[in-house]
Protein backbone atom coordinates (compact mmCIF):
# COMPACT_ATOMS: atom_id res chain seq x y z
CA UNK A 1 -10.99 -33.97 -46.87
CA UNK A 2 -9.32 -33.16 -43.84
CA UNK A 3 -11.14 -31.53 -41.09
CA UNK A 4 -8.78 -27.99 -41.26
CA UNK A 5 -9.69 -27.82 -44.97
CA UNK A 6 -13.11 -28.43 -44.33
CA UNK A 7 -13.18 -25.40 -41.80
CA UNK A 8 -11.60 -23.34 -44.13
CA UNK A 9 -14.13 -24.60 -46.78
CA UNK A 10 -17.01 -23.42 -43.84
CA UNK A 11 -15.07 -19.82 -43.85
CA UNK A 12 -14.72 -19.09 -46.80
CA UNK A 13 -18.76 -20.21 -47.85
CA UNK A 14 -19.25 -17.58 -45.16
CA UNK A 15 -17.26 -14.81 -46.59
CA UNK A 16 -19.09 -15.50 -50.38
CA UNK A 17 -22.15 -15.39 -48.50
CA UNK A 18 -21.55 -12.32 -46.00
CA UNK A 19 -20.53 -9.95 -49.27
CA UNK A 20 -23.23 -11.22 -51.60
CA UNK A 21 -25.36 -8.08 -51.64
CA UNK A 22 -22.56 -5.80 -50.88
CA UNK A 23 -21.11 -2.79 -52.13
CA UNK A 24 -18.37 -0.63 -52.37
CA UNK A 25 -19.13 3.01 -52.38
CA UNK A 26 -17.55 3.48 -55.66
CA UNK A 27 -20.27 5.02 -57.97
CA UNK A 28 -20.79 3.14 -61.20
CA UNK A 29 -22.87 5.94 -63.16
CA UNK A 30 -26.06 8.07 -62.74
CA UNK A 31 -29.66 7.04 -63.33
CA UNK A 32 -32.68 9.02 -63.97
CA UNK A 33 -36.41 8.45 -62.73
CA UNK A 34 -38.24 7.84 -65.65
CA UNK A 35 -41.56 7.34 -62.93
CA UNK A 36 -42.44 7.24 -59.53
CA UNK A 37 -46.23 5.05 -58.91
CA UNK A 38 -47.58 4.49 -55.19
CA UNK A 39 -48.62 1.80 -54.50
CA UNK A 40 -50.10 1.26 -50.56
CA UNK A 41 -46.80 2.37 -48.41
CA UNK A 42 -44.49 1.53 -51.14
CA UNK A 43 -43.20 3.79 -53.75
CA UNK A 44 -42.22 2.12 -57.25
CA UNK A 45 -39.10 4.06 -59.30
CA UNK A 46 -38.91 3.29 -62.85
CA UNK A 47 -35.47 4.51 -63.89
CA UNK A 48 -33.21 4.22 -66.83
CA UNK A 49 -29.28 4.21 -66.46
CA UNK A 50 -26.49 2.87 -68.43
CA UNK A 51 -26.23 -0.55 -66.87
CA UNK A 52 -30.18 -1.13 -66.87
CA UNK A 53 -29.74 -3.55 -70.04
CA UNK A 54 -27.10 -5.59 -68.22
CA UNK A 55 -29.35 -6.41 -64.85
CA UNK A 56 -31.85 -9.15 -64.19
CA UNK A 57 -34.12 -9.41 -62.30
CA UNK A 58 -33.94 -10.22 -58.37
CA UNK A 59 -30.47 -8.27 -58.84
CA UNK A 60 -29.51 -5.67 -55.76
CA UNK A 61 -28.75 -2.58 -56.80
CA UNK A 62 -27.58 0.58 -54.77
CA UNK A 63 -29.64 3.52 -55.66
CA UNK A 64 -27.95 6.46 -53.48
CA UNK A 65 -26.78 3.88 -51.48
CA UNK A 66 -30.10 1.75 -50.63
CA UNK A 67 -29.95 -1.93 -51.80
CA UNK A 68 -33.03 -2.31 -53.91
CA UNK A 69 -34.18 -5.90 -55.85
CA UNK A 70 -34.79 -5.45 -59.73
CA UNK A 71 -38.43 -6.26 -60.03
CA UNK A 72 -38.72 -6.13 -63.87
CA UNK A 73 -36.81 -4.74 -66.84
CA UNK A 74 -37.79 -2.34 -69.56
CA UNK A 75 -35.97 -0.57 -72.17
CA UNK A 76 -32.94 0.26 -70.94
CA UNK A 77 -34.60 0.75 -67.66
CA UNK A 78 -35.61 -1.39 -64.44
CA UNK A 79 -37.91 -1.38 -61.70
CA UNK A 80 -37.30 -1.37 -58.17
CA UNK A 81 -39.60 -0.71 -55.18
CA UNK A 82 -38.78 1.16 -51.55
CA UNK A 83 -40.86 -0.06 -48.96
CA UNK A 84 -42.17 2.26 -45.60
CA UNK A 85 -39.25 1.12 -43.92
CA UNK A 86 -37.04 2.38 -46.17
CA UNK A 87 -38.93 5.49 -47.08
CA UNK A 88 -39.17 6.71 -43.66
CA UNK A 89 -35.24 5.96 -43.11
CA UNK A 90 -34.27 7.79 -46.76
CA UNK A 91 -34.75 10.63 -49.34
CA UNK A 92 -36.23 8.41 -51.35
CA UNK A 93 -39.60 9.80 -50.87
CA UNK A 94 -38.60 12.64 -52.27
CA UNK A 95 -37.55 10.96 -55.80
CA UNK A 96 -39.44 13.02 -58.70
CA UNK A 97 -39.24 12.31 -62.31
CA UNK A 98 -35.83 13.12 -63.58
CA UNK A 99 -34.22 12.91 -60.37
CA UNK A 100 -30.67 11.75 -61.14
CA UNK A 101 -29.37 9.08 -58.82
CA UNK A 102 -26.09 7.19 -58.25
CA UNK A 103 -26.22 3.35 -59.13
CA UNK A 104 -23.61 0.35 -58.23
CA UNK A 105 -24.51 -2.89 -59.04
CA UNK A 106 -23.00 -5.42 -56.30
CA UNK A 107 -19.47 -6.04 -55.59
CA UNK A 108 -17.61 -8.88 -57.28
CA UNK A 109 -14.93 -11.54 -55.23
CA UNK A 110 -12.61 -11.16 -58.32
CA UNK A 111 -11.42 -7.31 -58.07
CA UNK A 112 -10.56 -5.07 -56.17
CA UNK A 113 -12.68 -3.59 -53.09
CA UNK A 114 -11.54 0.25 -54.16
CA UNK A 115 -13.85 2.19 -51.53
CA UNK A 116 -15.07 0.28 -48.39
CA UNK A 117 -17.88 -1.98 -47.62
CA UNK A 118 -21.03 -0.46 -47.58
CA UNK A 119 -24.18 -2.75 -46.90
CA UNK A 120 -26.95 -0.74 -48.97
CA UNK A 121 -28.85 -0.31 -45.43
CA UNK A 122 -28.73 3.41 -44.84
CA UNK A 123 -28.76 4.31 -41.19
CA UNK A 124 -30.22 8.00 -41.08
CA UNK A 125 -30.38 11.02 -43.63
CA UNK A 126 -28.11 14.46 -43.01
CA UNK A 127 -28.25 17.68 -44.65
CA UNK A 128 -26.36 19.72 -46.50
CA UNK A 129 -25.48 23.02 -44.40
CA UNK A 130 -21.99 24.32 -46.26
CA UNK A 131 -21.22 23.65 -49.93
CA UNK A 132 -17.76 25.40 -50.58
CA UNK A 133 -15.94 25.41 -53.75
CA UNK A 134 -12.23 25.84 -53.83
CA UNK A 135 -9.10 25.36 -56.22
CA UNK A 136 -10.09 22.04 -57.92
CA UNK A 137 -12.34 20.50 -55.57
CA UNK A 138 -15.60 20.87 -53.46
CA UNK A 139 -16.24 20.54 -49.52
CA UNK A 140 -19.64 20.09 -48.11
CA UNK A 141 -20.41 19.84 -44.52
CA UNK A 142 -23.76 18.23 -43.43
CA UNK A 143 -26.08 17.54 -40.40
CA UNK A 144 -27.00 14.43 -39.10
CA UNK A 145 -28.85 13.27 -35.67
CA UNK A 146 -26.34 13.46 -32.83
CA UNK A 147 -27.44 10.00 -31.74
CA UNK A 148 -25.53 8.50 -34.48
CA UNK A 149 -22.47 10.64 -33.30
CA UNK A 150 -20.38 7.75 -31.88
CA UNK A 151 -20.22 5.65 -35.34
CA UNK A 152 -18.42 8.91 -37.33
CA UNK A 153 -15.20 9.09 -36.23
CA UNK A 154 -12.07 11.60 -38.02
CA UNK A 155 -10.75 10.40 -41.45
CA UNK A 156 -13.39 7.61 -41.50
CA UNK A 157 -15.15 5.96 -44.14
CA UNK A 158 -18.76 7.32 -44.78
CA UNK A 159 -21.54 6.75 -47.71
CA UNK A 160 -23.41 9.81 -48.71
CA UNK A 161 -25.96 9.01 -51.54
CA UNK A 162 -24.17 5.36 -51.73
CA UNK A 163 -20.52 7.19 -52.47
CA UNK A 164 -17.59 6.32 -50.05
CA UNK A 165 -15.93 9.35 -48.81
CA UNK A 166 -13.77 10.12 -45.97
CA UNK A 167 -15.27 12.66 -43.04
CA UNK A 168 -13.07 14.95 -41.41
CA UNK A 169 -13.69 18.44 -39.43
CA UNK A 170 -16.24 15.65 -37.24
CA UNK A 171 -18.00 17.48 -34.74
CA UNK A 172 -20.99 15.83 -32.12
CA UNK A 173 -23.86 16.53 -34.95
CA UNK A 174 -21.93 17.20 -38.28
CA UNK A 175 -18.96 16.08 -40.57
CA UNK A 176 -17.15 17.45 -43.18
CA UNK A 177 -15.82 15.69 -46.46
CA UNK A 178 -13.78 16.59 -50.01
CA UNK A 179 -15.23 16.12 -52.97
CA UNK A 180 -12.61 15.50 -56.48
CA UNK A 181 -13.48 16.95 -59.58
CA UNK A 182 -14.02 13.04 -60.85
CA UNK A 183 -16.26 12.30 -58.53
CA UNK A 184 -18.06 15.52 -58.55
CA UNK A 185 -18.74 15.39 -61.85
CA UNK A 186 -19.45 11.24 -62.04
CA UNK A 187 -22.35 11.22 -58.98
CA UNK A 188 -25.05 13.08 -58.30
CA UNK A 189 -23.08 15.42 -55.38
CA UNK A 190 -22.64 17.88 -57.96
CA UNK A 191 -26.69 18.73 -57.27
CA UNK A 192 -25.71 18.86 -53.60
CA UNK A 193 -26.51 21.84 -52.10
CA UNK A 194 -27.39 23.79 -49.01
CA UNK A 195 -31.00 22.44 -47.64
CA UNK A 196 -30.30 19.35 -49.79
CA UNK A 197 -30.95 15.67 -48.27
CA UNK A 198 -29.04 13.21 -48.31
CA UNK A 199 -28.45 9.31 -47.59
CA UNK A 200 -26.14 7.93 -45.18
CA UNK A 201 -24.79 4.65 -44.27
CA UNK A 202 -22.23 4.25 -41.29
CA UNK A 203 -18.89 1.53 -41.25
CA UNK A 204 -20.41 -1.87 -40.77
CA UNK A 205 -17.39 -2.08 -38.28
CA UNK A 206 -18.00 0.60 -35.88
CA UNK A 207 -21.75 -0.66 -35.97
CA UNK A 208 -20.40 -3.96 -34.78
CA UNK A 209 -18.25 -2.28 -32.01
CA UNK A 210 -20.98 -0.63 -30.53
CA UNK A 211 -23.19 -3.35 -30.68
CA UNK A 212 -20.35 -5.24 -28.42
CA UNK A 213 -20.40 -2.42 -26.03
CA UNK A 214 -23.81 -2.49 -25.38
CA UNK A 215 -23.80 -6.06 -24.95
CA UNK A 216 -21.07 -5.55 -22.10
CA UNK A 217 -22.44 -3.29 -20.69
């Protein structure tokens, strides 16, 4: 094997690697809490969904966008646990019994990547402060800490609740984004309301940027 080939062999190990565990923002179907038990700082979720019966355990899963390992597997249901760290950066620890939530199990290298790459690590929450319905779709400006103001930029890619959407109307604290009827009625924005909390997750790629300008700086 030639030593090109064997660098391209390298890159390509490091792609596989790089998007195991990732997602695409592109909601696969709702889950309900069946049960939420405490356990120390953690909080475990049983919850049933469609696609329960086809995961195993050690799997990721996005639950409203947070990347959470099956534990164990019930009927038609799984376990997963959030840990502080996630539950202080989430809504998670607001999760009740039949709380509906959005699931996507990880992305695969043989189709398509419809939405954008989302990691599963949500950054911050935001909330809801507009929900508007108009002519065949819904708009719903939210919140968010005006720190994280330099990583939303106009017609970007955003996850709310794990669901890639595109933000426009951006201002230094809040962003606006559309809402189809498909999608509306397919994730769990349709609950979405004024007051509501929700998860968000920024573009890996303008988390790398700034990361480069700081270390120029």
């Amino acid at each position: 094997m030639g030593f090109g080939v064997w660098r391209l062999g390298l890159f390509f190990s490091g792609i596989v690697n790089y998007l195991a565990g990732m997602f695409t923002g592109i909601i696969e179907c709702t889950g309900k809490v069946l049960s939420v038990a405490q356990k120390g700082t953690n909080l475990s979720f049983w919850i049933s969904s469609p696609v329960s019966g086809e995961l195993k355990v050690d799997q990721s899963v996005s639950h409203n966008g947070v990347c959470l390992t099956v534990e164990s597997l019930g009927n038609n249901s799984h376990l997963v646990t959030a840990i502080e760290e996630t539950l202080s950066k989430t809504n998670l620890s607001d999760w009740k019994a039949d709380t509906e939530v959005n699931i996507e199990r990880c992305m695969l290298m043989n189709g398509r990547l419809d939405g954008h790459i989302v990691q599963g690590h949500v950054d911050t929450t935001a909330t809801c402060v507009e929900r508007k319905e108009l002519a065949g779709s819904w708009e719903y400006t939210f919140q968010f800490p005006s720190t994280f103001a330099h990583l939303v930029i106009e017609k970007g890619s955003i996850a709310v609740n794990g669901t890639s959407l595109t933000c426009f109307r951006v201002g230094k604290d809040r962003f606006t984004i559309a809402v189809i009827p498909y999608t509306f009625e397919h994730t769990n924005i349709k609950h979405v309301q004024s007051g509501t909390v929700v998860n968000i997750e920024f573009d890996i790629l303008g988390k790398y940027v700034q990361r480069r300008m700081e270390l120029q700086a």
